[in-house]
C-alpha atoms as a PDB file:
ATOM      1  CA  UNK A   1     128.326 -70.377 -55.600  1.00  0.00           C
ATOM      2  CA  UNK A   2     125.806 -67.458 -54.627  1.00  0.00           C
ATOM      3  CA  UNK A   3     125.154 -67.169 -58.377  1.00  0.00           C
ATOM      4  CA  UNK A   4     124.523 -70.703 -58.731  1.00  0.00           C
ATOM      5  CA  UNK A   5     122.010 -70.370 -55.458  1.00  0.00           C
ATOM      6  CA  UNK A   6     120.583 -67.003 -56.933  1.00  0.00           C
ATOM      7  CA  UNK A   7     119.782 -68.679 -60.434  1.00  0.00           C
ATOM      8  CA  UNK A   8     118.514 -72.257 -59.143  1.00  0.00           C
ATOM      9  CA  UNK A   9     115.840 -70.361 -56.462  1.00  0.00           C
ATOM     10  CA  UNK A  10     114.381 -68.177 -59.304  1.00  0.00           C
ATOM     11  CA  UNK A  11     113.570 -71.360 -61.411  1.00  0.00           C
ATOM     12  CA  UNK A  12     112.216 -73.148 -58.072  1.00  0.00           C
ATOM     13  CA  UNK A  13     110.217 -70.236 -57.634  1.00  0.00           C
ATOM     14  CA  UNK A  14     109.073 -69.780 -61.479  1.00  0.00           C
ATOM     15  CA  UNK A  15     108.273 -73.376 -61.346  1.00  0.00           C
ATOM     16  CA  UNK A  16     105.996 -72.721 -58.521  1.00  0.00           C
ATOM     17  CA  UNK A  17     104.314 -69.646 -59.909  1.00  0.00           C
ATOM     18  CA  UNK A  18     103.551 -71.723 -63.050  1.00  0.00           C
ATOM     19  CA  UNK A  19     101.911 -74.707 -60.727  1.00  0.00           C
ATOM     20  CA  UNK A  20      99.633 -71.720 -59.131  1.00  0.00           C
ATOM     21  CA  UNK A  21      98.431 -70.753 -62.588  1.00  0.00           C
ATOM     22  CA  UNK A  22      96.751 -74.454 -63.842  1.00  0.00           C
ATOM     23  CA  UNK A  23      93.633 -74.328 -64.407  1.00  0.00           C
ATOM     24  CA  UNK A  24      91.566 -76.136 -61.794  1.00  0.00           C
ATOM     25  CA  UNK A  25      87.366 -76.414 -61.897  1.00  0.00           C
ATOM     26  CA  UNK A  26      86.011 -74.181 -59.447  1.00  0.00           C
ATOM     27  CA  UNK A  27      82.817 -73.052 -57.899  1.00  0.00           C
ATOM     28  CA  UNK A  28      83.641 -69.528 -59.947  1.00  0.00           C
ATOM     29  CA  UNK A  29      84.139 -71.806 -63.053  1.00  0.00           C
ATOM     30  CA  UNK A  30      80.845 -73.259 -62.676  1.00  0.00           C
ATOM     31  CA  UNK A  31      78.860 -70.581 -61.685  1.00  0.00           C
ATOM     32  CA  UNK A  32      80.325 -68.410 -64.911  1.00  0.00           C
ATOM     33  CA  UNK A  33      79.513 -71.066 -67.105  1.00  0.00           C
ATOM     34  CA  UNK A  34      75.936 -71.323 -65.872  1.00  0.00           C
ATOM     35  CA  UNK A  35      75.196 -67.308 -66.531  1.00  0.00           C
ATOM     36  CA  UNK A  36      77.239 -66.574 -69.350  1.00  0.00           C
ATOM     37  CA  UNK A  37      75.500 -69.436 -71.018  1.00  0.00           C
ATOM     38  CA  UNK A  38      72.322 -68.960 -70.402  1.00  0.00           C
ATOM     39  CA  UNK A  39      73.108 -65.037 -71.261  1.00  0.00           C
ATOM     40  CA  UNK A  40      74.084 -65.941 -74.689  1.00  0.00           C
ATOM     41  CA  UNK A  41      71.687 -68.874 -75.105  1.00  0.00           C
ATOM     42  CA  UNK A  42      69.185 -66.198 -74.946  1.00  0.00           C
ATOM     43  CA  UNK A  43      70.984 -63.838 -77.440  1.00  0.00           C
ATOM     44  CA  UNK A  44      71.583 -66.804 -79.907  1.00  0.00           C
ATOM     45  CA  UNK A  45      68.176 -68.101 -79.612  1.00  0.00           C
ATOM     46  CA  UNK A  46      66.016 -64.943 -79.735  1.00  0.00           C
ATOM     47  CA  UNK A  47      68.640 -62.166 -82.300  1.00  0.00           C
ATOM     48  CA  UNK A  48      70.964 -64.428 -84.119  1.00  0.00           C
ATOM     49  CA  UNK A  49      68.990 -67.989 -84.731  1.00  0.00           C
ATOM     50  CA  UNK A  50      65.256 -66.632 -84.471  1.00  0.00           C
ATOM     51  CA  UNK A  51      64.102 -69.240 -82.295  1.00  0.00           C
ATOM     52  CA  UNK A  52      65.619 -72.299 -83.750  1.00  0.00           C
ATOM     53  CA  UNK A  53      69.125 -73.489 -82.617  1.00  0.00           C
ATOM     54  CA  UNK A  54      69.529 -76.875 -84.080  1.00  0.00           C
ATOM     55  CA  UNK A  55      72.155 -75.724 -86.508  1.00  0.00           C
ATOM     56  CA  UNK A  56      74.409 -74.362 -83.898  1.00  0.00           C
ATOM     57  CA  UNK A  57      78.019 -75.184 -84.120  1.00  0.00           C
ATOM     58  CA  UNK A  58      80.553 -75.671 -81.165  1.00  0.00           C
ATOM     59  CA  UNK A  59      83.120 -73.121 -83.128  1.00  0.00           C
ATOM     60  CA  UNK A  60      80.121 -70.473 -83.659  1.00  0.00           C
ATOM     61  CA  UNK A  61      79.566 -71.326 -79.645  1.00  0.00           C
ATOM     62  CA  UNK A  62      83.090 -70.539 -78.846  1.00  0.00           C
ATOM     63  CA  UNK A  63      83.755 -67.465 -81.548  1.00  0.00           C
ATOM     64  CA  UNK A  64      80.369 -65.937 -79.894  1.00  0.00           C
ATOM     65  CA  UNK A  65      81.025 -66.549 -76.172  1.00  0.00           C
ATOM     66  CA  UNK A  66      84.929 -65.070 -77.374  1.00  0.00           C
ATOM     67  CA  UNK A  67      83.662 -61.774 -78.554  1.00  0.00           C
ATOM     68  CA  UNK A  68      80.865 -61.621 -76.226  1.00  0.00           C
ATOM     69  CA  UNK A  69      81.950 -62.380 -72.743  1.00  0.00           C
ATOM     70  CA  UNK A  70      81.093 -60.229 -69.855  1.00  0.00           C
ATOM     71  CA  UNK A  71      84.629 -59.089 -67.547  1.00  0.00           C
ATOM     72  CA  UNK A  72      82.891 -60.861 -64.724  1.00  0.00           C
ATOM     73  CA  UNK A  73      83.564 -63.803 -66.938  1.00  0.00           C
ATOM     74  CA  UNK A  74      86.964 -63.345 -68.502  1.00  0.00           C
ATOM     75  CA  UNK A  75      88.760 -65.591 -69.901  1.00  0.00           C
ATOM     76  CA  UNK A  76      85.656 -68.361 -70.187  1.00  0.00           C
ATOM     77  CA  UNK A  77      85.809 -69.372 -73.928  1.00  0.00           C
ATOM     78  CA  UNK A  78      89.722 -70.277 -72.787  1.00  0.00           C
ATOM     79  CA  UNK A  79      89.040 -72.728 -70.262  1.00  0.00           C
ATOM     80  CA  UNK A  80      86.191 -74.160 -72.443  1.00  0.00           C
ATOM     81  CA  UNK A  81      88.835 -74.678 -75.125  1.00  0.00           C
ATOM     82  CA  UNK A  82      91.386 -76.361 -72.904  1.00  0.00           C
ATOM     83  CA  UNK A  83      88.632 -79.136 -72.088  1.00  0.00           C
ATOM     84  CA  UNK A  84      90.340 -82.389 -73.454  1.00  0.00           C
ATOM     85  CA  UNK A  85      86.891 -83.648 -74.659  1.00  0.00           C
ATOM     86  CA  UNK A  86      84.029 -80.885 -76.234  1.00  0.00           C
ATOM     87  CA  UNK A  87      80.401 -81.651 -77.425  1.00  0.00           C
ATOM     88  CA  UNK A  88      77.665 -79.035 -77.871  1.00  0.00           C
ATOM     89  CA  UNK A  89      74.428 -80.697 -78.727  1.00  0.00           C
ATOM     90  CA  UNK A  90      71.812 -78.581 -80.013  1.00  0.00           C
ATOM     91  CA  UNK A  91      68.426 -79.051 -79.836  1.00  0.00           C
ATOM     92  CA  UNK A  92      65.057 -76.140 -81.421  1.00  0.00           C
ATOM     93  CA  UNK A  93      65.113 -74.312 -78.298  1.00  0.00           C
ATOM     94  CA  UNK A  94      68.319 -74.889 -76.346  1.00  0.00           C
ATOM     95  CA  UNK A  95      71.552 -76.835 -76.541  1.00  0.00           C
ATOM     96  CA  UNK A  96      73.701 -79.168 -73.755  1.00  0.00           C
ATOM     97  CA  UNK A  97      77.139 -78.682 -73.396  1.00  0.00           C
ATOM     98  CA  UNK A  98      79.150 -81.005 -71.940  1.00  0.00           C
ATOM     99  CA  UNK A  99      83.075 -80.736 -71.345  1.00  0.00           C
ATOM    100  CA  UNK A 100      85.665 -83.533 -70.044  1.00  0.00           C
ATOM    101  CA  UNK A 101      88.845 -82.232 -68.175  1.00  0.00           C
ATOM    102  CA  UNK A 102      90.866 -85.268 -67.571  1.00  0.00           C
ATOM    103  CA  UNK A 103      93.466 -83.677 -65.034  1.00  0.00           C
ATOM    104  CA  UNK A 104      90.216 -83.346 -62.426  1.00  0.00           C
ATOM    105  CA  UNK A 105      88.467 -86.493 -63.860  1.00  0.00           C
ATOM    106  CA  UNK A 106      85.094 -83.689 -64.346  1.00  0.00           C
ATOM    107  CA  UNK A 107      82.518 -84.066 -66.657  1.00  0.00           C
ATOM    108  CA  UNK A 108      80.663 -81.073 -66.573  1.00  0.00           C
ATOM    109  CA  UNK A 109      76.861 -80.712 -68.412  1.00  0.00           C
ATOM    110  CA  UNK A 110      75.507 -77.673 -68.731  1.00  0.00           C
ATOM    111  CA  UNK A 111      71.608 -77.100 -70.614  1.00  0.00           C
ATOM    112  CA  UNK A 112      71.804 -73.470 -71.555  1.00  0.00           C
ATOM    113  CA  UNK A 113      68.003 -72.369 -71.306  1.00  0.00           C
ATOM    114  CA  UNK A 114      68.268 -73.115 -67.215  1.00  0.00           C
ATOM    115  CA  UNK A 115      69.594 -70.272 -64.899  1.00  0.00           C
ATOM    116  CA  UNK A 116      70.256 -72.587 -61.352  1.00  0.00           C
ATOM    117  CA  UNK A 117      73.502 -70.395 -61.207  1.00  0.00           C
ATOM    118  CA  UNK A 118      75.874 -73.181 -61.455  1.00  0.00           C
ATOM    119  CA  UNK A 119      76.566 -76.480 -63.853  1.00  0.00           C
ATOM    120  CA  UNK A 120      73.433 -78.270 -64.494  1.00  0.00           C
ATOM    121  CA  UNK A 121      75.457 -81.748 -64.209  1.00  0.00           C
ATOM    122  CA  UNK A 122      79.053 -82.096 -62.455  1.00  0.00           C
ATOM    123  CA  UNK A 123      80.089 -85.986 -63.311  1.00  0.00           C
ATOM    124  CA  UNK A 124      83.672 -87.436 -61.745  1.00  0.00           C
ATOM    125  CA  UNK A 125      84.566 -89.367 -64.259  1.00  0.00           C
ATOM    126  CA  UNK A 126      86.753 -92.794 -62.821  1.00  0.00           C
ATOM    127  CA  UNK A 127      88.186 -94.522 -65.273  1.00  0.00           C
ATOM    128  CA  UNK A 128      90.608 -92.041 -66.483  1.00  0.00           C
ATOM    129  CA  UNK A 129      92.448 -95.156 -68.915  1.00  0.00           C
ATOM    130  CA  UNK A 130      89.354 -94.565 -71.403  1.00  0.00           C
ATOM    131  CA  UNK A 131      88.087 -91.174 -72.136  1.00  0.00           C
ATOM    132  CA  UNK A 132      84.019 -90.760 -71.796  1.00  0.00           C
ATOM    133  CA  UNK A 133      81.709 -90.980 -74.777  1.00  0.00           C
ATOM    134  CA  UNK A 134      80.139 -87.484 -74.012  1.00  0.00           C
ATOM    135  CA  UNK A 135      77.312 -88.398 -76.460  1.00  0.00           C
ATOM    136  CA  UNK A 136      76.154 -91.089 -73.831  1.00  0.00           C
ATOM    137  CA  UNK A 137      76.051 -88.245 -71.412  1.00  0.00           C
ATOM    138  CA  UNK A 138      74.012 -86.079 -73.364  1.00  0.00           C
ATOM    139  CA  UNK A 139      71.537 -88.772 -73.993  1.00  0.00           C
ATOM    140  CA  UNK A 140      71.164 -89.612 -70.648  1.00  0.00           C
ATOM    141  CA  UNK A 141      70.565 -86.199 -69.337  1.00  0.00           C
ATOM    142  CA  UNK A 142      68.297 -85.096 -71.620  1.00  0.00           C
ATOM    143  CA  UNK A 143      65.837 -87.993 -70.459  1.00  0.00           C
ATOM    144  CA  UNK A 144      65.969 -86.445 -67.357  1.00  0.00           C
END
């Protein structure tokens, strides 16, 4: 019996610790995003696209932001990746990026060449039964 309590209180308690550790959207989140993005938007844009970054792919996005992050940012290019819904949209002298977590029903937009020191654009997205066109999004915010 005391075994049986032992064992079934360290899998309540494991089960717990693994709750704790989901990722949730936080001010940190969105305040990392802002800098470390506009940090490598200016790397990628002045040293590694000389001044033009329509070409820029998501997956060179991620690899860079991978290799590059800063330790006040660790572990960034993971919680980008674990966004159910990705779109980078480049443009000649900057690029959006927009990411769709359906657990907090958050769009979040980010345009890399502004420094406000959080997410450009935070969206909460209702209608969880269909999953957003993040092109529409883009569109719209860049005619703001």
């Amino acid at each position: 019996m005391k075994y049986t309590l032992t064992l079934f209180l360290l899998i309540l308690i494991a089960g717990c610790n693994c709750q704790q550790s989901e990722f949730i959207i936080n001010d940190d989140f969105l305040q990392d995003i802002s800098s470390e993005n506009n940090r490598i938007w200016g790397e990628l844009y002045l040293d590694v696209f000389n001044g033009n970054l329509s070409t820029l792919t998501y997956d060179y996005y991620i690899d860079y932001l991978d290799s590059t992050q800063h330790t006040s940012a660790e572990g960034m290019a993971e919680k980008i990746k674990v966004a159910n819904l990705k779109l980078l949209k480049p443009e000649n002298q900057t690029f959006w990026l927009l990411l769709y977590y359906e657990k907090e029903d958050l769009i979040i937009a980010d345009d890399e060449s502004t420094d406000i020191g959080t997410a450009d654009t935070v969206i909460t997205y209702d209608n969880n039964s269909i999953p957003p066109d993040l092109s529409f999004y883009a569109s719209e915010l860049n005619k703001n």
